[in-house]
Structures are given as C-alpha cells and as structure tokens.
C-alpha atoms as a PDB file:
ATOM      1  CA  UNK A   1     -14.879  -6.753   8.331  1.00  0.00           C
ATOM      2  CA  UNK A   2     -12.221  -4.117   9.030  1.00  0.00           C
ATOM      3  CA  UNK A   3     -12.243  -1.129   6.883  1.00  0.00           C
ATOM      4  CA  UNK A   4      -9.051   1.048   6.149  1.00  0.00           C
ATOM      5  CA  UNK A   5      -8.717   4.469   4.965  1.00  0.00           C
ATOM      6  CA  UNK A   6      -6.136   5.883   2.443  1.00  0.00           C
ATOM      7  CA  UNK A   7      -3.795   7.449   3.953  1.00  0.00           C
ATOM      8  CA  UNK A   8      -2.826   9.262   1.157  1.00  0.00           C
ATOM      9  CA  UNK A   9      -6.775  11.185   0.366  1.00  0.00           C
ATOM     10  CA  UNK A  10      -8.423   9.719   3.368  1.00  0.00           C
ATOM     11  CA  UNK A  11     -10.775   7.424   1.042  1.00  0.00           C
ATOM     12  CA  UNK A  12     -12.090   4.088   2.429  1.00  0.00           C
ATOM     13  CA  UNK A  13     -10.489   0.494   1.841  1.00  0.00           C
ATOM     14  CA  UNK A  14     -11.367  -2.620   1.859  1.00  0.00           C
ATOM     15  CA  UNK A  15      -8.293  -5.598   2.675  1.00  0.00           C
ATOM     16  CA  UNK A  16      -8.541  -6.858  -1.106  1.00  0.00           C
ATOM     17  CA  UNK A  17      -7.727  -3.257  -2.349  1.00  0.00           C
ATOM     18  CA  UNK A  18      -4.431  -2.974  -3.964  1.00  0.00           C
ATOM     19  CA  UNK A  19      -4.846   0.253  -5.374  1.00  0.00           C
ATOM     20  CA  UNK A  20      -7.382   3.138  -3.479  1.00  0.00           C
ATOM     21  CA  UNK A  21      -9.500   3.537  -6.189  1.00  0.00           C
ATOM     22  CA  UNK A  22     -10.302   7.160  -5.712  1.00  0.00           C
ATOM     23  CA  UNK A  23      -6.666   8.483  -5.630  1.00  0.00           C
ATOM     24  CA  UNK A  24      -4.603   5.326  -7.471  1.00  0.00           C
ATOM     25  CA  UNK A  25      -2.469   5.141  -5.182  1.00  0.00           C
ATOM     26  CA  UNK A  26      -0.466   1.783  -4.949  1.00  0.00           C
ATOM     27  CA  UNK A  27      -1.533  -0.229  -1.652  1.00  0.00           C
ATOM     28  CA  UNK A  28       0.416  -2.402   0.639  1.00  0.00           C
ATOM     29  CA  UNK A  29      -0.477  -4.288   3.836  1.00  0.00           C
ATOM     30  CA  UNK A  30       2.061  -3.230   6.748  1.00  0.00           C
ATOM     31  CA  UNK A  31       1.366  -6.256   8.806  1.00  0.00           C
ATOM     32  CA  UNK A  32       3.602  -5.126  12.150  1.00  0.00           C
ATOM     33  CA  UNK A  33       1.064  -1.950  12.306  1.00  0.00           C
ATOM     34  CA  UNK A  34      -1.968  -3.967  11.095  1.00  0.00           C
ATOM     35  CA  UNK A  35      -2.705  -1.217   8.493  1.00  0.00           C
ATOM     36  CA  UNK A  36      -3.091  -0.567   4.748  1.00  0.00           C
ATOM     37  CA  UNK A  37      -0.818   1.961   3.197  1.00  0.00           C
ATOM     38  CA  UNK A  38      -0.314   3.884  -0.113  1.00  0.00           C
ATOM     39  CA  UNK A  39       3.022   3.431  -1.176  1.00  0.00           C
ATOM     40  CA  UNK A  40       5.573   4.067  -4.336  1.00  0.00           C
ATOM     41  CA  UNK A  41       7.722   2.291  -6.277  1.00  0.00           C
ATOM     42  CA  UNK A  42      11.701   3.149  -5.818  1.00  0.00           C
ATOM     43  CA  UNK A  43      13.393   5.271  -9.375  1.00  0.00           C
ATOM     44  CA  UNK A  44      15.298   2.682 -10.176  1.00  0.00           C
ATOM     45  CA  UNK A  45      14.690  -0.888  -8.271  1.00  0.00           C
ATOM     46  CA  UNK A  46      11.693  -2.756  -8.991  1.00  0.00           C
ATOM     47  CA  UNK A  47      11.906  -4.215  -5.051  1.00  0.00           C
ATOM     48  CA  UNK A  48      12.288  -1.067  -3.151  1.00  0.00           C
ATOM     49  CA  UNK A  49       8.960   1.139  -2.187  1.00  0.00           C
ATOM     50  CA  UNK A  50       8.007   3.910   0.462  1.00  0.00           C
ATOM     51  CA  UNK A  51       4.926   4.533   2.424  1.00  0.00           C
ATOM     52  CA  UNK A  52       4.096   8.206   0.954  1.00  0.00           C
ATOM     53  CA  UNK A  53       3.166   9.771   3.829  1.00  0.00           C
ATOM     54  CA  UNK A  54       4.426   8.637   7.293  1.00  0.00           C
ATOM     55  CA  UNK A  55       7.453  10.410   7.979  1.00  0.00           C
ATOM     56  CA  UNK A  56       8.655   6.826   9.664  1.00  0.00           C
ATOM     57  CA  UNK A  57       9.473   5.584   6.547  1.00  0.00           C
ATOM     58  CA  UNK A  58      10.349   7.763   3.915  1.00  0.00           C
ATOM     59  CA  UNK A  59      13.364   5.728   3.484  1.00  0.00           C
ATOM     60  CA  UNK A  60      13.413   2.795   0.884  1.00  0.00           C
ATOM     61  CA  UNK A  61      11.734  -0.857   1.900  1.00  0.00           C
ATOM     62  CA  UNK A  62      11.738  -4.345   0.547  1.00  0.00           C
ATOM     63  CA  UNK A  63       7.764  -4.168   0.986  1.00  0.00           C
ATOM     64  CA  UNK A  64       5.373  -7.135  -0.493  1.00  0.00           C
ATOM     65  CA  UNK A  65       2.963  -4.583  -2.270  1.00  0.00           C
ATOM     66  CA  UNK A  66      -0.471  -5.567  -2.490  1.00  0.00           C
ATOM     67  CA  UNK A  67      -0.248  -5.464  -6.189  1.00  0.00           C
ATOM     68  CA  UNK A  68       2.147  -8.380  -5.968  1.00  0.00           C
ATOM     69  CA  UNK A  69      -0.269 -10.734  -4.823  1.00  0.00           C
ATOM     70  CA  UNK A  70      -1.568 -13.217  -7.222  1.00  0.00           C
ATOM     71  CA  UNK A  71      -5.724 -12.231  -7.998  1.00  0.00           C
ATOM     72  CA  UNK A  72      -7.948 -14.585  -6.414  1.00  0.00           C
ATOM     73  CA  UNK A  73      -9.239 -17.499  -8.094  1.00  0.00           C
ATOM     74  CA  UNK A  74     -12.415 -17.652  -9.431  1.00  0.00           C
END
C-alpha cells in the first residue's frame, strides 16, 4: 500500500483520504503525477480548485476532488 504525505503540513495519507486529517486540508488525486494533493476550492465556482502549494498550478483547474467521490459502500 502506497502512502502519501500532505503536501500542505507534511502529514501522512492514505489513498481513501479526502481530507489530511491533521491539517483539513481538502485532498485530490492528481493522477498524471500519481500523487495526492491538498487543494482549494475557487471564490466563486464550485468546479474550479488549486493545488495550494506547487507553484505549477496556482492557476484555477477543473480537478475531480477527492471529496467528490461517492463514500464506499458498506
């Protein structure tokens, strides 16, 4: 099992994470770079977010946050 840190407070992930639960930071899987990151939510469009801290992408996205995805079925 691969583990992930935060890349917002450096805390440890797991894949089913969608929030780091030491910092609450909102989580999204970044599939081209194989990574978790902590991202936030555009002002004013419900679609748009930003990785917080890679300087690659402090412009808007239309990311699939974590928090998006249905919880698993019991």
């Amino acid at each position: 099992m691969k583990l992930f840190n935060c890349d917002n407070c450096g805390s440890a992930l797991f894949f089913e994470n969608v929030i780091c639960l030491h910092c609450r930071s909102s989580l999204a899987f970044l599939p081209d770079r194989m990574e978790l990151a902590a991202i936030e939510p555009a002002p004013q469009a419900d679609d748009l977010w930003r990785q917080l801290t890679s300087p690659r992408m402090r412009h808007w996205n239309r990311l699939t946050p974590a928090i998006a995805r249905p919880p698993p079925s019991a």
